[in-house]
Structure formats: C-alpha cells, structure tokens
Protein backbone atom coordinates (compact mmCIF):
# COMPACT_ATOMS: atom_id res chain seq x y z
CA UNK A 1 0.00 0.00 0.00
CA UNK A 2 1.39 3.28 -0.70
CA UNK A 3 0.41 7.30 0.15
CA UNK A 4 -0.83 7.15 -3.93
CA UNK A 5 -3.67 4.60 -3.02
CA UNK A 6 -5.13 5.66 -0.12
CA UNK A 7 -7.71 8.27 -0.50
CA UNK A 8 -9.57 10.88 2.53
CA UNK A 9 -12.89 10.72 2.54
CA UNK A 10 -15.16 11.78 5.52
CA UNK A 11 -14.23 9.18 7.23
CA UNK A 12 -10.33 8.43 7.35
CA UNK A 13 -9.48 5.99 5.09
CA UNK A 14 -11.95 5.30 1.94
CA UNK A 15 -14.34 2.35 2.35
CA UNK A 16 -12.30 0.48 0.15
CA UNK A 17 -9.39 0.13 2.80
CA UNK A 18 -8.27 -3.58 3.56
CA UNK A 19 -9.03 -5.57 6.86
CA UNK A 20 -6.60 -5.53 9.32
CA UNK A 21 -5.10 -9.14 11.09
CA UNK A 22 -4.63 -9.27 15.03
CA UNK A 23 -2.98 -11.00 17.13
CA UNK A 24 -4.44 -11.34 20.83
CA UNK A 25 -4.09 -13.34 24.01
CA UNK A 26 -6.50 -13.95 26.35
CA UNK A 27 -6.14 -12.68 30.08
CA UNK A 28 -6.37 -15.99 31.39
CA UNK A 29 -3.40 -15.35 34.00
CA UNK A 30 -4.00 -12.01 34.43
CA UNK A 31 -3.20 -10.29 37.50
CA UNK A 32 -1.09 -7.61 38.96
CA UNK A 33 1.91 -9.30 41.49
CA UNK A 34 4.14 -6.76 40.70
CA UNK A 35 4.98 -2.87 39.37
CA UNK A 36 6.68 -2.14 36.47
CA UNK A 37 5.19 1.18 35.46
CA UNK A 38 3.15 3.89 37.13
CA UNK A 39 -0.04 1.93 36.99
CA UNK A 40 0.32 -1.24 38.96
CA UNK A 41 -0.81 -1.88 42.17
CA UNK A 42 -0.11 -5.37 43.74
CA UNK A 43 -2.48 -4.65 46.58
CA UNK A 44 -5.13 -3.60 44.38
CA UNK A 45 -7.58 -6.70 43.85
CA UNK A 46 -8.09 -7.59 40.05
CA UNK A 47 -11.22 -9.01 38.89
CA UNK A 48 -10.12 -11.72 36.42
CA UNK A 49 -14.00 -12.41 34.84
CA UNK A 50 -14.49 -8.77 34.24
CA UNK A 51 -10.97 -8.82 32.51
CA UNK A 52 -11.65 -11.36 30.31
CA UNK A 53 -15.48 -9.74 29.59
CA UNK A 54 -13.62 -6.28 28.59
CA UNK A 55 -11.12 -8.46 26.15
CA UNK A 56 -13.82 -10.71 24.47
CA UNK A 57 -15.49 -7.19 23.86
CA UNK A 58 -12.63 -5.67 22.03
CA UNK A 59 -12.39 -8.99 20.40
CA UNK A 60 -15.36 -9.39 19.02
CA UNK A 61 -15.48 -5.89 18.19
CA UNK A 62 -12.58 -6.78 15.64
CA UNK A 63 -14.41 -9.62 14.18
CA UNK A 64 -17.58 -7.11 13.89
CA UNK A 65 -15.36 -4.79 11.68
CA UNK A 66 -14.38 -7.46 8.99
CA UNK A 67 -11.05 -8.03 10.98
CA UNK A 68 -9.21 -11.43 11.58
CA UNK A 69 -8.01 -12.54 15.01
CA UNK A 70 -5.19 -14.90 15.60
CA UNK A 71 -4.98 -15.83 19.37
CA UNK A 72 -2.14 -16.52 21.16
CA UNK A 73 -2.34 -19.39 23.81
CA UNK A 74 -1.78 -17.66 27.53
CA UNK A 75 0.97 -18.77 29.63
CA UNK A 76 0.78 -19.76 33.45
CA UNK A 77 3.08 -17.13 35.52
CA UNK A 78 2.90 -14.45 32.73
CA UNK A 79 0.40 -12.09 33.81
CA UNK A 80 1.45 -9.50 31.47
CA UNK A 81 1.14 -11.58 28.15
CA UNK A 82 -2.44 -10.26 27.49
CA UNK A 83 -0.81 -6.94 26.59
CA UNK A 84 0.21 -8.75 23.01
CA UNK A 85 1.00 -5.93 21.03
CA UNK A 86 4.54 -5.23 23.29
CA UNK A 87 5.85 -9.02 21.95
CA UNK A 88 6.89 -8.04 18.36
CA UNK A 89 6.74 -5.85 15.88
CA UNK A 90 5.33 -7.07 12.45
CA UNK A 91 5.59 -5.32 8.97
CA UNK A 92 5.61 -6.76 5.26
CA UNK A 93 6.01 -10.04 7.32
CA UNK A 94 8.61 -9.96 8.65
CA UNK A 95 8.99 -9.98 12.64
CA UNK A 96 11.10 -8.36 14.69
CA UNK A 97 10.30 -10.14 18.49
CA UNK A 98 11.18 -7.96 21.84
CA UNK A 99 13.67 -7.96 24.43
CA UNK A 100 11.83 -7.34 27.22
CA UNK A 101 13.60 -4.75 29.89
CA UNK A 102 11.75 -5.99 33.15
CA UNK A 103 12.50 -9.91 33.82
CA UNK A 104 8.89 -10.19 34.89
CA UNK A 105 8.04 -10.46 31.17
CA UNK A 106 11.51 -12.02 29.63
CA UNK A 107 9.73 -15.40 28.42
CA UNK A 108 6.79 -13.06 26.83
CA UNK A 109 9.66 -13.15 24.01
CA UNK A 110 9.76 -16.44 23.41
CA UNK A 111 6.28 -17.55 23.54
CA UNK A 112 5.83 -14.89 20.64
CA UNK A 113 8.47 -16.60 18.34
CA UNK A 114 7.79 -19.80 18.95
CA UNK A 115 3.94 -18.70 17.76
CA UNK A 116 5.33 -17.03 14.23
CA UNK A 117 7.52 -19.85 14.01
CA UNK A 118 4.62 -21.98 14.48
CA UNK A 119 2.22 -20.56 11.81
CA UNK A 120 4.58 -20.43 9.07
CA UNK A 121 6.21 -16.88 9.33
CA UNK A 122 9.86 -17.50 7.78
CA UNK A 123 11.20 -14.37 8.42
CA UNK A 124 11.62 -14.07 12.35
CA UNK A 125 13.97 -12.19 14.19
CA UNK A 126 15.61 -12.07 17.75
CA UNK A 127 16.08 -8.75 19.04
CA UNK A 128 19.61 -7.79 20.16
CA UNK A 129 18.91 -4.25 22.08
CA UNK A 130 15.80 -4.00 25.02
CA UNK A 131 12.83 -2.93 22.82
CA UNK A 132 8.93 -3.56 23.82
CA UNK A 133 7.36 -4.17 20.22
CA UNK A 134 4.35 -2.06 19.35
CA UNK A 135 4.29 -0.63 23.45
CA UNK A 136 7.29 1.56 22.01
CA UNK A 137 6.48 1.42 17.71
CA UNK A 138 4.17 3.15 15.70
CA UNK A 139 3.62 1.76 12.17
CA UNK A 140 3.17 5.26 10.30
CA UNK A 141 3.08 3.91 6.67
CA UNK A 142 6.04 5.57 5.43
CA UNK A 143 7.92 6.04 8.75
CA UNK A 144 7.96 4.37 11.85
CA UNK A 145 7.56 6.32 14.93
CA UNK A 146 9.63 4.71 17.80
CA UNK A 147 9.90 5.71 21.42
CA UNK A 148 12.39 5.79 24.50
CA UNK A 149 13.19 6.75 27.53
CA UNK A 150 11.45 4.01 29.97
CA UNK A 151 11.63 0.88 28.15
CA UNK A 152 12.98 0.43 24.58
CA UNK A 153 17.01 1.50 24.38
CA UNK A 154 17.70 4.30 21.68
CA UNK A 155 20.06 1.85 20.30
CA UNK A 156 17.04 -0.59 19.47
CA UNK A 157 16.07 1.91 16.60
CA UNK A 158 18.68 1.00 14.35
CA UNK A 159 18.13 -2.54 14.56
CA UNK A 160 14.23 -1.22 13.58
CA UNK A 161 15.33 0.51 10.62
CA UNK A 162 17.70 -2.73 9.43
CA UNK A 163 14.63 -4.88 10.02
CA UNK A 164 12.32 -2.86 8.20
CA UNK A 165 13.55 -0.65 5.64
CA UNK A 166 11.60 2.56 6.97
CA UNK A 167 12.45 4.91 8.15
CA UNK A 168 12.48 5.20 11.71
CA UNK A 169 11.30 8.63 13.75
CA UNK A 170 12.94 8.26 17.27
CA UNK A 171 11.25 10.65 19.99
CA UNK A 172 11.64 10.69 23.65
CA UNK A 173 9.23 9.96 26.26
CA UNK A 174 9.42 12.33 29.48
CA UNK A 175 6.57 11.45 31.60
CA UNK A 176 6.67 8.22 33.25
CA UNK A 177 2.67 7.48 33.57
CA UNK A 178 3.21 7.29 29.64
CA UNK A 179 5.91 4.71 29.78
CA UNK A 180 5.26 3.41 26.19
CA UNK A 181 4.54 5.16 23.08
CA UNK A 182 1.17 3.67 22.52
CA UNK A 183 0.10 5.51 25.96
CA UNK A 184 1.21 8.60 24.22
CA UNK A 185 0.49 8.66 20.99
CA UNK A 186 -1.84 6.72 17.92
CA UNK A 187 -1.68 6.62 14.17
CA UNK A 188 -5.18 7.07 12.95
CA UNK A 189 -4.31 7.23 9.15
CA UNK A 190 -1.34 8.26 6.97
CA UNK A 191 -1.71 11.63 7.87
CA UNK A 192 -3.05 11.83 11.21
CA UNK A 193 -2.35 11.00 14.47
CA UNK A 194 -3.53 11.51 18.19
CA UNK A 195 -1.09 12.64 21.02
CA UNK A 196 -0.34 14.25 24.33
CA UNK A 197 1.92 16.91 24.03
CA UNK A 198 2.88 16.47 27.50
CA UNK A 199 4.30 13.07 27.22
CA UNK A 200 7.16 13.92 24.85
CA UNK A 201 9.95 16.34 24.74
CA UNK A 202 10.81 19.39 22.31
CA UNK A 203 12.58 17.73 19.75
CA UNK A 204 9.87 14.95 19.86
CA UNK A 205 7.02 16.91 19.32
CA UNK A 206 8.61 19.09 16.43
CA UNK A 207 8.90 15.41 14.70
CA UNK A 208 5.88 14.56 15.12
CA UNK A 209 4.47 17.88 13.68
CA UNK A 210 6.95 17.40 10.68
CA UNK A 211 5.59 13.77 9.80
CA UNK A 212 1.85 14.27 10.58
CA UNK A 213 -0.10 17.18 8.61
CA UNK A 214 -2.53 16.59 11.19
CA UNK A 215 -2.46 16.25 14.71
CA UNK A 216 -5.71 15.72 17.30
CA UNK A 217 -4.28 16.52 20.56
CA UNK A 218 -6.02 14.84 23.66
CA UNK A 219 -6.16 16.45 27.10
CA UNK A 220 -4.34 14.93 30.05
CA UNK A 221 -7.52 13.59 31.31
CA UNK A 222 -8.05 11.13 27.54
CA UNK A 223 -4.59 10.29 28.24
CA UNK A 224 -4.77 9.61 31.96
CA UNK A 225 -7.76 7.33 30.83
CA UNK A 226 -5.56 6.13 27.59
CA UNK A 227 -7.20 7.63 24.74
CA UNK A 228 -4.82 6.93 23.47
CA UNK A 229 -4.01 3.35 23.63
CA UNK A 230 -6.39 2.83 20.61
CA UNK A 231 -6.50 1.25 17.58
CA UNK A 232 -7.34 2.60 14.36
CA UNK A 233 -7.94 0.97 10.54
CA UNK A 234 -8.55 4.33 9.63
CA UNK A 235 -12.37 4.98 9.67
CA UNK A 236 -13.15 2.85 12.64
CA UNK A 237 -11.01 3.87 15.82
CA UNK A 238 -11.65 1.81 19.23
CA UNK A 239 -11.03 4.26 22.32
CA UNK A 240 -11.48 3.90 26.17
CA UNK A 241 -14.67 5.06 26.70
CA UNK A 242 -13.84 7.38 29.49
CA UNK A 243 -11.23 9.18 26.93
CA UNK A 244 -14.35 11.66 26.04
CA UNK A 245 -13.07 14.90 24.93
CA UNK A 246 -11.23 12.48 22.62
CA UNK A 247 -14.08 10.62 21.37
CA UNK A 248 -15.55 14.37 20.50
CA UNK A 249 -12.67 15.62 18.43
CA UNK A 250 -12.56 12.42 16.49
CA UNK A 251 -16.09 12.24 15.89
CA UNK A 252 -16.40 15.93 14.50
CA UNK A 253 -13.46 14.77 12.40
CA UNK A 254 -15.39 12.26 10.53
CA UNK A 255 -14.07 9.14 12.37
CA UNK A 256 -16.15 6.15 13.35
CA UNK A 257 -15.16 5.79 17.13
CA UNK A 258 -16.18 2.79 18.97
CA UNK A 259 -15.66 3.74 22.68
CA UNK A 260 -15.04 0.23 24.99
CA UNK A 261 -14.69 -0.17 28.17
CA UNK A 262 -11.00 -1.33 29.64
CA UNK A 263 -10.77 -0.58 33.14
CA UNK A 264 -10.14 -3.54 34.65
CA UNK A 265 -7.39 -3.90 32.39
CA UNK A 266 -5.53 -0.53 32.65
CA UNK A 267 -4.91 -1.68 36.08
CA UNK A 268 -1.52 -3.09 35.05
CA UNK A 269 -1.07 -0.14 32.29
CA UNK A 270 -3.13 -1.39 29.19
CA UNK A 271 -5.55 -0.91 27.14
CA UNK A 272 -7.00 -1.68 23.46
CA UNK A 273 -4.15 -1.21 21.22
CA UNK A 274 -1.58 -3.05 24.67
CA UNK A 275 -4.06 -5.89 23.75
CA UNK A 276 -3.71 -6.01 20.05
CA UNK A 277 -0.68 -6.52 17.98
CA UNK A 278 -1.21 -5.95 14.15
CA UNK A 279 0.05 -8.60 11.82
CA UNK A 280 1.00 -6.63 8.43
CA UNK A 281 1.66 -8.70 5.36
C-alpha cells in the first residue's frame, strides 16, 4: 500500500481500505503481582472475569469490523502476556520479536516466536537491544515512529530501521505514567495521528508535527484514561470510553469511534491497542 492509493474521505481511510489481522491473548493469567510502570498496584484486587469480559469485547469488536483474530495461547506465571502488542513488531512479514527490559516479562519473548515460528512466518527475528514491540512502535506507513526513555534502548532503533527498511522517527518519552509510546500517541491514518503533548519532549514533538499534517491533541484527562491506547484501521477507531473529549474531536473529524470499556485492564497499564498486535503482510 502506498500514500498514492489511499484516498480521505469523511471518514479516514476510503471504504475500500483492507481488513486488518490481530494478534491477541486472552487474560487468562491475568493479575497484577508486581509494578513495572506507574499503573500497577499489587495490593489492588483484580477481577479476572471482568478482565476477560472487557477483552472478548474488544475482540469481538474486531471480528464485527471485517477483521481477523489470531490468538495466542496464555501462559501460566505471565500475567502480562495479554498486553500482546509489546511481543513483536510485524511489517511486510517480517517480525522483529522484543527484548523485554523488566525480567517479569523475559519469556513473553519467546512464547511470541515460537507462535510465528509456528504458523509459518519464515522471516523471524531475535532482538539484540531492550525494545517492547508495538508498546514503544508506531507503524506510520512511510515512517515508523519509535519511542524511548522508559523501556525500549535508543540503540534498538537501528536494529528497527535494518529490520524494516523505513524509516524510523525516534522521539523521547518524558513522563513516566506514559511509559510506552502507545500511551502517548496513535496513528489514525497516513496523515493523522492523536497525542499528548505532554508526554514527549521538544525535539519529539517538532517530529511529530513534521511527519503528521494533522495532529488531534487529547487532554491529560483522555490520556490519563488512555485515549490513546487505541487502535485505528482508519475509519473505525476503538477508544477507552472514558477518553471523552477524545471521542468528540474524532467524531467531529469524521471518524467512526467505537468507545469500549478497559478498566479492569488498565490496572496493570493497558488498554486496546496493549491488547492487540497488528500482523501486516
């Protein structure tokens, strides 16, 4: 797909855009035993069956759109493996798998490639700097927006750009409740994305305004409820329901939003897009 064949309409992306392919896991372990970012709380009690309602929602909210979803078999003692987007990074098919920075989620890693490995993707490869997959990448069609400063090591960009063959927009993250990029920031279409300005520095947000001709910016309350941890095909974008000054300024843009709940969820910092990692061919 290239900028030439994708067309604006009301909407985002004409009707004619392709469906998308997902990979999930279910949040069959999911808990909170431990802290790793800003959000967890191992004395907070999880509810495990209102977990698992809030995924089979976004799920099925997939399958309602035309999408495909691959799922990816849970493993005892990861409670962190429902957030599948941070275990890879996919794009033309090829994979690039994570190095996870926090041992906690180490064999996250592995379960990933042996899944690709699995279902016939030849073209897999092991990470060799800390990097957190789509928690820390942003697939921007002709660039690819990658984050740092909490999890994924600067030096993990170059090793995106040799996978790949994009190229790669690095930008610092400065506020540690957004520890990952998709807290911070989401592609919409080719030429628009959501953000919180107060998430990134200077030089960051000058990039961004050079490779996006249009930016939505959300309020520090969408973010706080991540807005921004959505997922677009760009016409249809699934947001946090709580993110509602958000939901306004991409509904008066044309945008189809689908507003879900995820609360149970963001108690271990995720939400939709944490949940979902896209499978490009």
């Amino acid at each position: 797909m290239t900028m030439q064949t994708l067309a604006r309409d009301g909407a985002g992306i004409s009707a004619g855009q392709p469906a998308r392919t997902y990979l999930m896991c279910p949040p069959t372990y999911f808990d909170v035993h431990y802290a790793i970012n800003a959000w967890m709380d191992p004395t907070a009690p999880v509810d495990r069956d209102r977990a698992r309602h809030e995924w089979e929602r976004l799920r099925a909210t997939y399958v309602s759109l035309g999408h495909t979803v691959h799922v990816l078999p849970p493993v005892p003692g990861l409670p962190d493996m429902v957030f599948a987007a941070n275990g890879a990074t996919v794009v033309g098919g090829m994979v690039l798998g994570a190095k996870f920075r926090h041992p906690e989620r180490t064999a996250e890693a592995d379960a990933h490639r042996m899944w690709f490995e699995e279902h016939g993707y030849r073209r897999v490869r092991t990470a060799e700097h800390v990097n957190e997959g789509e928690g820390d990448y942003a697939f921007a069609y002709r660039a690819i927006v990658a984050g740092h400063g909490f999890r994924t090591d600067p030096a993990a960009h170059n090793e995106l750009h040799d996978a790949f063959g994009l190229p790669v927009v690095s930008v610092r993250l400065v506020d540690p409740r957004f520890y990952h990029l998709d807290t911070a920031l989401c592609v919409i279409d080719p030429f628009t994305a959501a953000y919180y300005p107060g998430a990134f520095d200077e030089d960051g947000l000058i990039k961004l305004k050079t490779l996006f001709p249009e930016l939505i910016e959300a309020t520090e309350e969408d973010a706080l409820a991540f807005g921004l941890n959505a997922v677009s095909d760009g016409r249809h974008v699934i947001v946090p329901d709580d993110a509602v000054t958000l939901i306004a300024r991409l509904t008066e843009r044309g945008y189809h939003v689908l507003p879900i709940e995820m609360t149970e969820l963001r108690k271990a910092g995720g939400g939709p897009k944490c949940c979902t990692l896209e499978l490009r061919p």
